[in-house]
N, C-alpha and C. Protein backbone atom coordinates (compact mmCIF):
# COMPACT_ATOMS: atom_id res chain seq x y z
N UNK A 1 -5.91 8.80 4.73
CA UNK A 1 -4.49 8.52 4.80
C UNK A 1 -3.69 9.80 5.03
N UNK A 2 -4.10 10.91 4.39
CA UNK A 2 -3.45 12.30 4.64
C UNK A 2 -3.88 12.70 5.69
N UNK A 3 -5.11 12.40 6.75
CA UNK A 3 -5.32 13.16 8.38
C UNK A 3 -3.71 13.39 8.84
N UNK A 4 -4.21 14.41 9.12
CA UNK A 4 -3.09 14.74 10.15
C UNK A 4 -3.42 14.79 12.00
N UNK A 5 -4.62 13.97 12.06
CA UNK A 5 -4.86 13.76 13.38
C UNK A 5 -3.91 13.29 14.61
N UNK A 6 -2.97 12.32 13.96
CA UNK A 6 -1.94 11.69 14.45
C UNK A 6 -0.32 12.74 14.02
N UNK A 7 -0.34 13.67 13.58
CA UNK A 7 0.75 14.46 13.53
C UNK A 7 1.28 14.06 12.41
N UNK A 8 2.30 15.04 12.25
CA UNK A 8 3.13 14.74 10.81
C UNK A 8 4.40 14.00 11.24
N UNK A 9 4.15 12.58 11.62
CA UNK A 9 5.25 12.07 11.55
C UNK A 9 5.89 10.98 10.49
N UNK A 10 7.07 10.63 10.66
CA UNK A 10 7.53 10.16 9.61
C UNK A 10 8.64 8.78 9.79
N UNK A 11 8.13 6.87 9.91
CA UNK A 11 9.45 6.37 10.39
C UNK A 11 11.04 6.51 9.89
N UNK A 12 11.28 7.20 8.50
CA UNK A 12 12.66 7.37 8.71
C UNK A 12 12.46 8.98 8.11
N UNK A 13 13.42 9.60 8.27
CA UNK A 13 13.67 10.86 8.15
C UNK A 13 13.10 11.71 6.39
N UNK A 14 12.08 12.48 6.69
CA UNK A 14 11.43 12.73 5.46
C UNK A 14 11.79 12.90 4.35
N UNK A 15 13.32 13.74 4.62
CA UNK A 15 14.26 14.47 3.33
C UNK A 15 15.03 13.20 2.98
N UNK A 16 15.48 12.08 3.61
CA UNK A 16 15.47 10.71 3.36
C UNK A 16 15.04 10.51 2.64
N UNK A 17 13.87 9.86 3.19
CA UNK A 17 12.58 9.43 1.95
C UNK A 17 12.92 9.64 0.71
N UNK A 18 12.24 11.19 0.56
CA UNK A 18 12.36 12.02 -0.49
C UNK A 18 13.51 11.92 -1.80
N UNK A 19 14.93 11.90 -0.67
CA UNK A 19 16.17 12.09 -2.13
C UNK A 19 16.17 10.27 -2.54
N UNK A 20 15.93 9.72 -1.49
CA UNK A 20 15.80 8.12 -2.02
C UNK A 20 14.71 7.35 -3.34
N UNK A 21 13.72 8.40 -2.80
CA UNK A 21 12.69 8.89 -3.93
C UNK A 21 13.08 8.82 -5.15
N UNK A 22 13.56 10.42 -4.93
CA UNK A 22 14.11 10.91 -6.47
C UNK A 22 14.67 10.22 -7.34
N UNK A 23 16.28 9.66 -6.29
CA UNK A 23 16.47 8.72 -7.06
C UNK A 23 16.06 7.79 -8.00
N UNK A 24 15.73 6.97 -6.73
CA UNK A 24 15.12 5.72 -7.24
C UNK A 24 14.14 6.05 -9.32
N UNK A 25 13.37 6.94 -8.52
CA UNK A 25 12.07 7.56 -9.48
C UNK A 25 13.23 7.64 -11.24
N UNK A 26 13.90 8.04 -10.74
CA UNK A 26 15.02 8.06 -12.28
C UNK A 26 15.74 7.28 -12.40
N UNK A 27 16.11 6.53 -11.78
CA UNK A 27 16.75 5.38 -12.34
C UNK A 27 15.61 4.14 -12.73
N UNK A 28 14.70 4.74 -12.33
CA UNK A 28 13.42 3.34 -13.01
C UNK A 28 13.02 3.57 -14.18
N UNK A 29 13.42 5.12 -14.42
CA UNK A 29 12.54 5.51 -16.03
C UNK A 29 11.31 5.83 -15.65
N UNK A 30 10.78 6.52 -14.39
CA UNK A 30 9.22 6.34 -13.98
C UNK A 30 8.18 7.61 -15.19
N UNK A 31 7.35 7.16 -15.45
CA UNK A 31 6.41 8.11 -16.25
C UNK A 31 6.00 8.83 -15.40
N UNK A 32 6.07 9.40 -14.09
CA UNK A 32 5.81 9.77 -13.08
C UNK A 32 6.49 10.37 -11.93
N UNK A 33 7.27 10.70 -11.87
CA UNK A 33 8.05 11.23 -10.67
C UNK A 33 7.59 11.49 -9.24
N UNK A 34 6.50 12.38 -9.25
CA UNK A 34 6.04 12.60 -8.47
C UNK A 34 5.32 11.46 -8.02
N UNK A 35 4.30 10.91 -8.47
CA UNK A 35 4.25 9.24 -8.32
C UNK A 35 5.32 8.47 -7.48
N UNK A 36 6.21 8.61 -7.94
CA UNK A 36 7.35 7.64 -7.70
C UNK A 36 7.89 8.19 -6.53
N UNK A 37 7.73 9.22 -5.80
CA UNK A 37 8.10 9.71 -4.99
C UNK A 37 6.84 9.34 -3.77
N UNK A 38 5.63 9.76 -4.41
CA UNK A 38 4.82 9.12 -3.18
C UNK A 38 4.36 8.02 -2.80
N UNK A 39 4.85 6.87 -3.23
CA UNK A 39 4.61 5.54 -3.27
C UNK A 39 5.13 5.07 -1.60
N UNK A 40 6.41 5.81 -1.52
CA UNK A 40 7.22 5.32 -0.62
C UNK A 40 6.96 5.81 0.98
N UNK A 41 5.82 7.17 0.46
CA UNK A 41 5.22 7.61 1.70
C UNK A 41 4.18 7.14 2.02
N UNK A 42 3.54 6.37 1.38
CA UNK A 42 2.45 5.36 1.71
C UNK A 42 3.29 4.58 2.92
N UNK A 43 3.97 4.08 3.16
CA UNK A 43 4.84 3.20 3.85
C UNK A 43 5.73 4.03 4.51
N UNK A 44 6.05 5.30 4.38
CA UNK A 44 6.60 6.58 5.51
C UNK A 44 5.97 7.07 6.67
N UNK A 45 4.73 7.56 6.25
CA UNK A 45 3.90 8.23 6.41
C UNK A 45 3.28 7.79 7.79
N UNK A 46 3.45 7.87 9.22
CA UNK A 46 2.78 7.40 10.33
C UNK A 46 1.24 7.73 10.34
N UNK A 47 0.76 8.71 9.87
CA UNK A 47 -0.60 8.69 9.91
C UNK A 47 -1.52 7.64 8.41
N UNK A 48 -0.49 6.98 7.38
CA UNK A 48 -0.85 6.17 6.13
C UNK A 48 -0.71 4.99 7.13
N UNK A 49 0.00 4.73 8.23
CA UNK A 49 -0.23 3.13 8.72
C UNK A 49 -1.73 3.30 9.97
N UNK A 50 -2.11 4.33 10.36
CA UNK A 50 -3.57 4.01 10.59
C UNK A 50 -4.67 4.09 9.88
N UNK A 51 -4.42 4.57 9.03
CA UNK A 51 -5.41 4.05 7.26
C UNK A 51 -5.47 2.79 7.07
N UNK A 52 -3.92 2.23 6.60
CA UNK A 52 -4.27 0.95 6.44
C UNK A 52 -4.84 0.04 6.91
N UNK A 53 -3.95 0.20 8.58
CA UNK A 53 -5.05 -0.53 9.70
C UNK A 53 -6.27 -0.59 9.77
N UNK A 54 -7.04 0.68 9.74
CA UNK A 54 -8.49 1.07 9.70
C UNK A 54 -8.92 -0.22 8.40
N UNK A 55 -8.27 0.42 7.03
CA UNK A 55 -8.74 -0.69 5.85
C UNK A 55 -9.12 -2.28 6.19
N UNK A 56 -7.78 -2.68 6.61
CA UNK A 56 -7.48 -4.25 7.04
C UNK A 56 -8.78 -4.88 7.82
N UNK A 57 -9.00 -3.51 9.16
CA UNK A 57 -9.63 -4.09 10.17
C UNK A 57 -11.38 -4.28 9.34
N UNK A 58 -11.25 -3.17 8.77
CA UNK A 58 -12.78 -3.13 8.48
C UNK A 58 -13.40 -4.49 7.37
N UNK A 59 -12.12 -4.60 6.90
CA UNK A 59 -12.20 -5.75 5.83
C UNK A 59 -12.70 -7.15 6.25
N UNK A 60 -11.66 -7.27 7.72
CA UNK A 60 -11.34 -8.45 8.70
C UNK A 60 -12.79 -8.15 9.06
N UNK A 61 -13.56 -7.57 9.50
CA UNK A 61 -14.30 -7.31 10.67
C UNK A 61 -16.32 -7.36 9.89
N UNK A 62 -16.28 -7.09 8.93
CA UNK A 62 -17.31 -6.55 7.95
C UNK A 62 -18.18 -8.21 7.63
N UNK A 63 -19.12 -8.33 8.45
CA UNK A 63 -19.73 -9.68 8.02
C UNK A 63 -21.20 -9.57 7.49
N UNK A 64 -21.30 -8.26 6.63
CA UNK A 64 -22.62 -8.38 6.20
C UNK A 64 -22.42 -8.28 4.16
N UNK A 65 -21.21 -8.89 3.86
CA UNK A 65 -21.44 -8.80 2.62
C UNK A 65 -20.28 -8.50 2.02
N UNK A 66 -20.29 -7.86 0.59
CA UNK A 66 -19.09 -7.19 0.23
C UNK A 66 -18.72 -6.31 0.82
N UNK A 67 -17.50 -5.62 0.53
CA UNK A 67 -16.61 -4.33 1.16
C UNK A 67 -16.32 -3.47 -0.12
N UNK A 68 -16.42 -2.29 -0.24
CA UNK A 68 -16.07 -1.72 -1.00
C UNK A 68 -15.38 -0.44 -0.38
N UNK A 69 -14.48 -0.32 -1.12
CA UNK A 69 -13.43 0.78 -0.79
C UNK A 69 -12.66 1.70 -1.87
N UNK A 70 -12.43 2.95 -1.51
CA UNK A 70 -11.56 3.57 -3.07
C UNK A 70 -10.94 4.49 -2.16
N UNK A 71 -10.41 5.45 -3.21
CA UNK A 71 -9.88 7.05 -2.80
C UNK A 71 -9.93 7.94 -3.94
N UNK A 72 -9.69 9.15 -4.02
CA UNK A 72 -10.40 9.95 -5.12
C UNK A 72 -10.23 9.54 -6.30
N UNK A 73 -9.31 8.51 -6.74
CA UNK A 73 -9.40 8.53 -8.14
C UNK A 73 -9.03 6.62 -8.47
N UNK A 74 -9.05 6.54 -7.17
CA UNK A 74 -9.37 4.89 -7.18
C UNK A 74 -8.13 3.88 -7.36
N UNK A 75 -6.55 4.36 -7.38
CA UNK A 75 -5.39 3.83 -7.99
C UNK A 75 -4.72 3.90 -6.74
N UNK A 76 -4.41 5.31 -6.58
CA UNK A 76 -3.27 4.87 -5.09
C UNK A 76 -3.28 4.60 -4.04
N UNK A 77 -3.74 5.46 -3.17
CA UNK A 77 -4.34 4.71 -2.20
C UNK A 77 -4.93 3.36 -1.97
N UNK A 78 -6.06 3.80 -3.00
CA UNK A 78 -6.83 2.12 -3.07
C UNK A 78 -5.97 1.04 -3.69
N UNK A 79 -4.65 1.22 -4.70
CA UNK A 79 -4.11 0.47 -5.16
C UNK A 79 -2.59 -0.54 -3.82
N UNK A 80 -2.90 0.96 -2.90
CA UNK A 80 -1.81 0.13 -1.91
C UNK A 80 -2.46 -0.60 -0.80
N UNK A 81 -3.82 -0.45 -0.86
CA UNK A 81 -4.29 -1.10 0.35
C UNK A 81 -4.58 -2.60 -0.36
N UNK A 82 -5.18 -2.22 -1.71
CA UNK A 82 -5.58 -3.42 -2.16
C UNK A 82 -3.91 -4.74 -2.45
N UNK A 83 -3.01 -3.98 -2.14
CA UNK A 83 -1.55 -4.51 -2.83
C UNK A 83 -1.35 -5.15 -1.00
N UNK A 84 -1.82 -4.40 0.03
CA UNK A 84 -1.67 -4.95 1.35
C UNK A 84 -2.44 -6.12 1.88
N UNK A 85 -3.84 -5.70 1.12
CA UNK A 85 -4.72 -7.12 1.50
C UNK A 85 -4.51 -8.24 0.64
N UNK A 86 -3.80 -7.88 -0.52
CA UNK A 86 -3.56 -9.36 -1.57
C UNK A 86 -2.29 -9.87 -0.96
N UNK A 87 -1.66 -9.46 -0.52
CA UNK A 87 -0.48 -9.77 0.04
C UNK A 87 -0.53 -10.14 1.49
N UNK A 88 -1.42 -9.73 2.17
CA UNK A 88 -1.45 -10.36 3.12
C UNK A 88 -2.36 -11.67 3.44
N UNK A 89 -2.85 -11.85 2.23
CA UNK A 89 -3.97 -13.52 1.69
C UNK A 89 -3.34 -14.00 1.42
N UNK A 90 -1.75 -14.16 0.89
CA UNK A 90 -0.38 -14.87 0.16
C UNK A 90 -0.83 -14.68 -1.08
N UNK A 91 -0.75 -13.95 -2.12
CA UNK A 91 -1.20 -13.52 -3.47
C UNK A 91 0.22 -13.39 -3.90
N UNK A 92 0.92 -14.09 -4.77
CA UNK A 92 2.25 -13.99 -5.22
C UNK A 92 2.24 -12.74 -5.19
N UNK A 93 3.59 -11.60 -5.28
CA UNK A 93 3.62 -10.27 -5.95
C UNK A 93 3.51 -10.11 -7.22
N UNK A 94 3.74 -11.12 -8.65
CA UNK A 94 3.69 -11.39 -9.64
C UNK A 94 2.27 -10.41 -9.70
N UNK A 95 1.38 -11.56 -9.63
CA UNK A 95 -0.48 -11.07 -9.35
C UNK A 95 -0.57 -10.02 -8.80
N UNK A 96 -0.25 -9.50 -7.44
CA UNK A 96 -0.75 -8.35 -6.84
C UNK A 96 -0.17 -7.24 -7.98
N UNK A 97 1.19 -7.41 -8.71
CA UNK A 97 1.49 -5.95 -9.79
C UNK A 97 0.62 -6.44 -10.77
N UNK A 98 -0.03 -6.98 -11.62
CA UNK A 98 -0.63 -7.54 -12.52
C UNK A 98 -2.19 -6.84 -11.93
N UNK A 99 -2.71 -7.06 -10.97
CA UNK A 99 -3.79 -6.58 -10.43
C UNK A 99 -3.43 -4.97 -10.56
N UNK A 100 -2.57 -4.41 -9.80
CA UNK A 100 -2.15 -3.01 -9.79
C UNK A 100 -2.36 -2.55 -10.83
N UNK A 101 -2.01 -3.08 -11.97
CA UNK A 101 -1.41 -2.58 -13.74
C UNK A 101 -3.30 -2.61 -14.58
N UNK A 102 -3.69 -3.46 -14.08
CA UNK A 102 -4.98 -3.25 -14.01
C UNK A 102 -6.13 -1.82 -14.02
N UNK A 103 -5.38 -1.17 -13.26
CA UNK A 103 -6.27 0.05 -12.96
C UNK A 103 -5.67 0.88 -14.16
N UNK A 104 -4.69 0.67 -15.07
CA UNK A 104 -4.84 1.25 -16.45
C UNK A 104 -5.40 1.21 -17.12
N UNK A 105 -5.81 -0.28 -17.55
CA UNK A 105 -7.10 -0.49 -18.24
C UNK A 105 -8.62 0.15 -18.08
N UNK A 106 -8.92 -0.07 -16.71
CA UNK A 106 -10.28 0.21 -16.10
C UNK A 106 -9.68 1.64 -15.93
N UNK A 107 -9.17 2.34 -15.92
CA UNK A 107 -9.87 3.90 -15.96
C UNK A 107 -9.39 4.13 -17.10
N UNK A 108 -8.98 3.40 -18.30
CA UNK A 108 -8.89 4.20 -19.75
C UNK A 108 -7.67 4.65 -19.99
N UNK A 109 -6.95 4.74 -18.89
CA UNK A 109 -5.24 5.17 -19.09
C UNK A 109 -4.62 4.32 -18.85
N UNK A 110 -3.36 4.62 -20.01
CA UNK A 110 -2.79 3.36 -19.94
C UNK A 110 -1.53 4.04 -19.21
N UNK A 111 -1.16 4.79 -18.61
CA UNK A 111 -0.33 5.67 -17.72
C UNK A 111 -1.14 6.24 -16.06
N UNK A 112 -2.47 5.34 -15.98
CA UNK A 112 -2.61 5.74 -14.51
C UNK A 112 -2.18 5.37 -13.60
N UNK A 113 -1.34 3.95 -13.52
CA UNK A 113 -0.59 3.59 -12.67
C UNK A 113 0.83 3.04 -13.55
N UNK A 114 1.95 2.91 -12.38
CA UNK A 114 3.17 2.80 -13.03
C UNK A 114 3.81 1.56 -12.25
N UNK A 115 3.95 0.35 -12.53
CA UNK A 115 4.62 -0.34 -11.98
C UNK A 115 5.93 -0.08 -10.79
N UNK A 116 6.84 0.72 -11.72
CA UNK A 116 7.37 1.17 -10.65
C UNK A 116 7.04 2.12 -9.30
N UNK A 117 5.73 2.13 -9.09
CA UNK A 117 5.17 3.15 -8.45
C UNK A 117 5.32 1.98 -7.30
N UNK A 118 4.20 1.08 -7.04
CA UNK A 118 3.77 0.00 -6.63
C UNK A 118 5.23 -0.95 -5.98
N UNK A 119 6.30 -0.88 -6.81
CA UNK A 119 7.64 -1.53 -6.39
C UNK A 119 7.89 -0.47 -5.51
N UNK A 120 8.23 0.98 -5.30
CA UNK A 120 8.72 1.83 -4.77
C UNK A 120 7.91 1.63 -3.09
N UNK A 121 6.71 1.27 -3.27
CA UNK A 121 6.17 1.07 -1.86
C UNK A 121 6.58 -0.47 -1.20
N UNK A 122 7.34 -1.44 -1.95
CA UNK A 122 7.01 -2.09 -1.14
C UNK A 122 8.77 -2.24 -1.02
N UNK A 123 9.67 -1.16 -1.98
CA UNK A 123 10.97 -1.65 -1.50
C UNK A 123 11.55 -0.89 -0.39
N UNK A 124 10.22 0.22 0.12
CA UNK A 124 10.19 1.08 1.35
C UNK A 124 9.92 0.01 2.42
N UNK A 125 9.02 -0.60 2.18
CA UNK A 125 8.51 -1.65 3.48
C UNK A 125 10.06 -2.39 3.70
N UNK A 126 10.81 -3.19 2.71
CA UNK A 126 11.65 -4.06 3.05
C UNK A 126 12.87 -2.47 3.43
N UNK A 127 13.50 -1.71 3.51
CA UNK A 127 13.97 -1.19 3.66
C UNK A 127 13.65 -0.42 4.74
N UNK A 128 12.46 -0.36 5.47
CA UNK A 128 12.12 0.18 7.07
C UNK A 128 11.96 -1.05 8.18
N UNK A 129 11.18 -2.15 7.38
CA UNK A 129 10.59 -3.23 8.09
C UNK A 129 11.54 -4.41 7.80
N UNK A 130 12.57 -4.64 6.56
CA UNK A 130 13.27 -5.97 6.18
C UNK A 130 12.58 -6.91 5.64
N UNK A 131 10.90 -6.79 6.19
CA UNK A 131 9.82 -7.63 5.07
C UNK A 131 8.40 -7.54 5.25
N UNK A 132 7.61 -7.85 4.21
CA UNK A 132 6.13 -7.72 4.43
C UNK A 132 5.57 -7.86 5.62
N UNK A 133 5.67 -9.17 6.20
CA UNK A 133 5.40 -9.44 7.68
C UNK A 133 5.54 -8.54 8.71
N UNK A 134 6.93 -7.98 9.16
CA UNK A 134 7.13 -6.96 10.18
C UNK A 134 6.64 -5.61 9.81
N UNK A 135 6.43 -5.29 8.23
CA UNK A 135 5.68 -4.11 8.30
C UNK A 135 4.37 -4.34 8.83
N UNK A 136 3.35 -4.91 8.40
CA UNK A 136 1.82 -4.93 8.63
C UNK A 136 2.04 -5.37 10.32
N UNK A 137 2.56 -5.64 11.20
CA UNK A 137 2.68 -6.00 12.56
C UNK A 137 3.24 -4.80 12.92
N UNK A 138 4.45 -4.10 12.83
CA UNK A 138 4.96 -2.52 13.22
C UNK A 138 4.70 -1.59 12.76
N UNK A 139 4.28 -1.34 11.50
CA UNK A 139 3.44 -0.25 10.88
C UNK A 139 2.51 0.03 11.06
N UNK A 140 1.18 -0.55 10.44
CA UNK A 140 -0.02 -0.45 10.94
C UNK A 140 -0.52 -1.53 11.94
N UNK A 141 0.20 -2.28 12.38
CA UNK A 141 0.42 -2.48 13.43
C UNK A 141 -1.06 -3.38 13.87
N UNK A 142 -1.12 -4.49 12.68
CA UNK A 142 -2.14 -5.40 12.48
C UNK A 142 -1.99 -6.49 13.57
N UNK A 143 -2.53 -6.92 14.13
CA UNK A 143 -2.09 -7.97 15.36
C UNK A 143 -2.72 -9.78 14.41
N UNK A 144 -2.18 -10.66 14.96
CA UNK A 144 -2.76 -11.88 14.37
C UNK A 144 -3.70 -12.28 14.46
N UNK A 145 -4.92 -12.04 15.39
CA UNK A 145 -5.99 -12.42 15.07
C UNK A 145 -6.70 -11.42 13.82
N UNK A 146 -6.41 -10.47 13.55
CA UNK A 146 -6.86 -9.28 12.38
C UNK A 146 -6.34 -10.20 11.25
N UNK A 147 -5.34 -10.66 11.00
CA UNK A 147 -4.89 -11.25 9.72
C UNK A 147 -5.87 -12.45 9.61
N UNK A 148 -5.78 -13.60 10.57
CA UNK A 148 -6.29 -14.27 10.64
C UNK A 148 -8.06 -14.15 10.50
N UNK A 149 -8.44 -13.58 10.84
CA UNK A 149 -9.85 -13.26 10.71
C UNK A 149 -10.24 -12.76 9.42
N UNK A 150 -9.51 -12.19 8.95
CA UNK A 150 -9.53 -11.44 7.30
C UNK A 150 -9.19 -12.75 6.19
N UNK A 151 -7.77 -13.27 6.68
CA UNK A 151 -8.09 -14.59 5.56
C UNK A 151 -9.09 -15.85 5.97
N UNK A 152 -9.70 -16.04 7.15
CA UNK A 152 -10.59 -16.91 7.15
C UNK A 152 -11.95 -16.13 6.60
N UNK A 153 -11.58 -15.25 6.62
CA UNK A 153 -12.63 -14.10 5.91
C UNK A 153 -13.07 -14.58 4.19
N UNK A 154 -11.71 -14.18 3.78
CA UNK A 154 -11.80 -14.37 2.18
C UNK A 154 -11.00 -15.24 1.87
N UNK A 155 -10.36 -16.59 2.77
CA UNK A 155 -9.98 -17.57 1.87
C UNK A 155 -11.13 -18.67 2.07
N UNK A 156 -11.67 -19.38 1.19
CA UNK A 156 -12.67 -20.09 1.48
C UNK A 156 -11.70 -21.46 1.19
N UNK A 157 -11.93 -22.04 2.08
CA UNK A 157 -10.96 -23.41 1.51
C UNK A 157 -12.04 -24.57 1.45
């Protein structure tokens, strides 16, 4: 997600981001700041929407079994892709933060992830994209048979 293969670009203006960040990050009460600040570059970040894509596709695409996926410490990254693929199966958001809040338990801290961390990325999506949908189609820039193939993937009806 951090390559910089694709350049350091950014869809709205970085120092943007950033003081919107800050904000935000203190008026939530975040146990985290810095956290709370990078949540929103998950969803800034032009080289984080060919990560995701890569994630999605491999997910969509992978027909020999489970998928397993992380990042160094298994919460953020992995916590926003996993917050992209529950959400893009229709997983209320209720569940997908409930799942998120999760990775406190399983690594023993009860401060490794922050709810408001997880809100901060997706009130970036509605605030670049207007909603879930047009991000994963203009961001990482998932086309409909990828969605479709991923929930006929893992919705078993």
């Amino acid at each position: 997600m951090v390559s910089l293969s694709h350049g350091i670009r950014f869809h709205d203006p970085a120092l943007t981001t950033l003081a919107e960040a800050v904000a935000a990050g203190l008026f939530s009460g975040s146990s985290d700041l810095g956290q709370s600040i990078g949540y929103p570059f998950v969803v800034d970040f032009v080289g984080a929407d060919y990560a995701f894509r890569d994630l999605v596709t491999a997910v969509a695409a992978n027909n020999s079994g489970a998928t397993v996926f992380h990042c160094s410490a298994g919460k953020d990254r992995t916590g926003w892709g996993t917050a992209v693929l529950l959400t893009l199966l229709g997983v209320p958001r209720h569940t997908v933060e409930a799942d998120f809040l999760a990775g406190n338990e399983y690594t023993g801290n009860p401060k490794a992830v922050g709810l408001s961390w997880l809100r901060a990325a997706f009130t970036e999506v509605d605030h670049l994209y207007g909603d879930f949908d047009t991000y994963v189609r203009a961001g990482p820039k998932l086309d409909d048979a990828t969605v479709a193939a991923l929930r006929a993937k893992m919705l078993n009806d």
